[in-house]
Protein backbone atom coordinates (compact mmCIF):
# COMPACT_ATOMS: atom_id res chain seq x y z
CA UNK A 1 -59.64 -46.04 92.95
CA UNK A 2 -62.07 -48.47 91.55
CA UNK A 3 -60.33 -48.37 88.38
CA UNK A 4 -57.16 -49.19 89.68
CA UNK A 5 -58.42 -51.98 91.05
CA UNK A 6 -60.33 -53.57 88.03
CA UNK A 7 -57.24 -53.01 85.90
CA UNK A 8 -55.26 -54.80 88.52
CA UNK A 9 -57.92 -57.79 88.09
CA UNK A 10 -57.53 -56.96 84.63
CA UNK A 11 -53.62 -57.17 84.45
CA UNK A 12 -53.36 -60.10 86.33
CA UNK A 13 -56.05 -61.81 84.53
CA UNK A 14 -54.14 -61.39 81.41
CA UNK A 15 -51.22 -62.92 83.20
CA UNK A 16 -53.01 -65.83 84.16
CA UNK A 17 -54.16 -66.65 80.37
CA UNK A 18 -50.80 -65.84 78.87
CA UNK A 19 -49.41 -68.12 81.39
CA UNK A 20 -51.85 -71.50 80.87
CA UNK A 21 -51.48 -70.88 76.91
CA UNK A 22 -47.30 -71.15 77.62
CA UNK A 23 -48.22 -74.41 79.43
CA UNK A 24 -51.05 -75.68 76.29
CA UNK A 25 -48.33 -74.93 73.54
CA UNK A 26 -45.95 -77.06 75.77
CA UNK A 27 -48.19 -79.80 76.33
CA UNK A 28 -48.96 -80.00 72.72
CA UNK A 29 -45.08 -80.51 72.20
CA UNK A 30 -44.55 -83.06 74.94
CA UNK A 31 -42.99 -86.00 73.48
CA UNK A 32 -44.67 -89.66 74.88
CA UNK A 33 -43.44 -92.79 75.77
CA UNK A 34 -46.84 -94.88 74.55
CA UNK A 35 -47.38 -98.70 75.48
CA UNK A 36 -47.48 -101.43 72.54
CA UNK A 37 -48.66 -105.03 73.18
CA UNK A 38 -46.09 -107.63 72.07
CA UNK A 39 -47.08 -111.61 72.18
CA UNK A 40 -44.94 -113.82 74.40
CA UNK A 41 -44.81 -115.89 71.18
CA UNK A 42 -42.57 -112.78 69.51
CA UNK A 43 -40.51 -112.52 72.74
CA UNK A 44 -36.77 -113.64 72.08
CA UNK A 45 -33.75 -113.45 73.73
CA UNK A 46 -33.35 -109.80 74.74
CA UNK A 47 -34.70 -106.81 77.08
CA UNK A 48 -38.51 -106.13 77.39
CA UNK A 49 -39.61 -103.59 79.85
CA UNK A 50 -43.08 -101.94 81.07
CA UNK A 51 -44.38 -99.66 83.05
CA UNK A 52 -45.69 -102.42 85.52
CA UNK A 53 -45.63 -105.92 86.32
CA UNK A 54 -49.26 -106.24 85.61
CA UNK A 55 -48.41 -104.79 81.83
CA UNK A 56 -45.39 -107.05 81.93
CA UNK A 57 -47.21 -110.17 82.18
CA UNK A 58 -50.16 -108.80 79.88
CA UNK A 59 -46.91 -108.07 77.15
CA UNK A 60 -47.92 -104.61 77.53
CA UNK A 61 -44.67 -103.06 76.49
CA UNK A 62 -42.56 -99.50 76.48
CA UNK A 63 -39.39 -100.77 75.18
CA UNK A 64 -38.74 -104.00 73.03
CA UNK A 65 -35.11 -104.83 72.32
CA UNK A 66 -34.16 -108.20 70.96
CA UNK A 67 -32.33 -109.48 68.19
CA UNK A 68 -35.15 -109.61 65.69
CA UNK A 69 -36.44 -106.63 65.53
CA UNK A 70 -34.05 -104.67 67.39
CA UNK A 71 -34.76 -101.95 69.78
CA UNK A 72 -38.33 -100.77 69.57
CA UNK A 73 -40.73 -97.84 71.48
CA UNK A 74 -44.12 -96.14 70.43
CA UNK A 75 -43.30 -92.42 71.19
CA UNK A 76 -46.01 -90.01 70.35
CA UNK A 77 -48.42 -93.04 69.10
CA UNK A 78 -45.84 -94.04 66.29
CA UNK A 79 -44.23 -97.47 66.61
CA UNK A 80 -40.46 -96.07 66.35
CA UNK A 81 -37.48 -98.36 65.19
CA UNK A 82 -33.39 -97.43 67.03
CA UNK A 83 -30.38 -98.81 66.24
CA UNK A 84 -27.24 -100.13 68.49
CA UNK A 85 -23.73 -99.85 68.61
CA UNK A 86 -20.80 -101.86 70.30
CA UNK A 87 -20.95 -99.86 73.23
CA UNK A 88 -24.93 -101.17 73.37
CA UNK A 89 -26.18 -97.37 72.93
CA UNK A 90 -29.75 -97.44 71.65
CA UNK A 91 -30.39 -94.45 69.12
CA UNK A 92 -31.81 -93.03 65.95
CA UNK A 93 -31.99 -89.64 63.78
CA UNK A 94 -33.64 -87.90 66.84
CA UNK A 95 -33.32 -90.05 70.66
CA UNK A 96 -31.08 -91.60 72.30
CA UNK A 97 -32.38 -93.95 75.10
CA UNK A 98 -31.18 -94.55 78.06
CA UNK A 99 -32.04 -97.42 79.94
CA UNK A 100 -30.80 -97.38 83.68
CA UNK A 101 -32.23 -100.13 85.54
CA UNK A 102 -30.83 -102.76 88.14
CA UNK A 103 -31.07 -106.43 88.45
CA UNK A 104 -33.56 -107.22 91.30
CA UNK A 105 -34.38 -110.66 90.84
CA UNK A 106 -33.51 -113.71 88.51
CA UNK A 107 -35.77 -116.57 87.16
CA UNK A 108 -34.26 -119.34 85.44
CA UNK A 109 -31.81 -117.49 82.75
CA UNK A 110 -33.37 -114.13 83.12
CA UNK A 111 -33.04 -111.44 85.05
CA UNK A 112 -35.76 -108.75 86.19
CA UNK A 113 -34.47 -105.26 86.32
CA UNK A 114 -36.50 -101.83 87.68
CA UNK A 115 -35.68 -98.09 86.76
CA UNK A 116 -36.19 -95.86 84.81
CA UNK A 117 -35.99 -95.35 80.72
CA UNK A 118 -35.01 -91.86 79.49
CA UNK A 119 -35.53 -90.41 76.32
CA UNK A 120 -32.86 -87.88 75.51
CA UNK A 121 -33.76 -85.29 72.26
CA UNK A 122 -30.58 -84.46 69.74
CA UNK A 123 -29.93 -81.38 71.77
CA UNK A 124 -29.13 -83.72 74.90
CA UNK A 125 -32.37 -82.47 76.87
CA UNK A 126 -34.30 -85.38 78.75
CA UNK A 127 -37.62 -84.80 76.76
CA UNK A 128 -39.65 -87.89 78.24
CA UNK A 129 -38.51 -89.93 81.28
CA UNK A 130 -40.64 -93.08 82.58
CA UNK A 131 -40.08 -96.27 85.43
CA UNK A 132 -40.35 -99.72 84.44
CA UNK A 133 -39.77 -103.30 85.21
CA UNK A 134 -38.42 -105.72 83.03
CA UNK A 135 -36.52 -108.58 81.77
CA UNK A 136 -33.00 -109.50 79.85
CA UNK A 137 -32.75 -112.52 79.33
CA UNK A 138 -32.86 -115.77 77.11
């Protein structure tokens, strides 16, 4: 009897370490969406969002998109460049991003949008998500 017990414990034990080193391998392949600082002196006409309005205002950044330097997002601590079509998709070899945000205020010529950015994977699978606030504007 006790040994059916203590290989229960066992069993289960096993389980339990088979299960956190499923979740390790997947943490170690979680993409990120990182912050970058960007000076208001680089800011042009376009979209700049954060995760807050504190990192907003500090030009703490998660996505950059203006004519310059087109879009731009750390992901996974690299500083990563897209590109844009005519139907204003942001993409490159391996994301797609998906900004979906709404206007909830305007100052002067710009408006302030909140949501959420999305990064979608080449297989269409959602493989970082985060909210922000932000502007577009001139």
């Amino acid at each position: 009897m006790i040994r059916i017990i203590v290989l229960i414990i066992a069993i289960a034990g096993l389980a339990a370490c088979q299960q956190e080193g499923k979740k390790s391998a997947a943490r170690k392949n979680a993409v990120t969406i990182d912050t970058f600082t960007m000076s208001a002196e680089d800011w042009d006409t376009g979209c700049y969002y954060a995760l807050d309005s504190n990192d907003y205002k500090r030009g703490v950044l998660i996505l950059s998109h203006n004519a310059f330097t087109g879009p731009l997002m750390r992901i996974n601590g690299v500083m990563t460049r897209f590109a844009t079509d005519t139907t204003g998709r942001i993409y490159n070899d391996q994301y797609e991003v998906i900004v979906e945000t709404q206007a909830t205020d305007s100052i002067d010529y710009t408006l302030i949008y909140k949501g959420k950015i999305k990064l979608k994977s080449k297989d269409s699978t959602i493989v970082a998500e985060r909210e922000v606030i932000g502007e577009c504007g001139c």
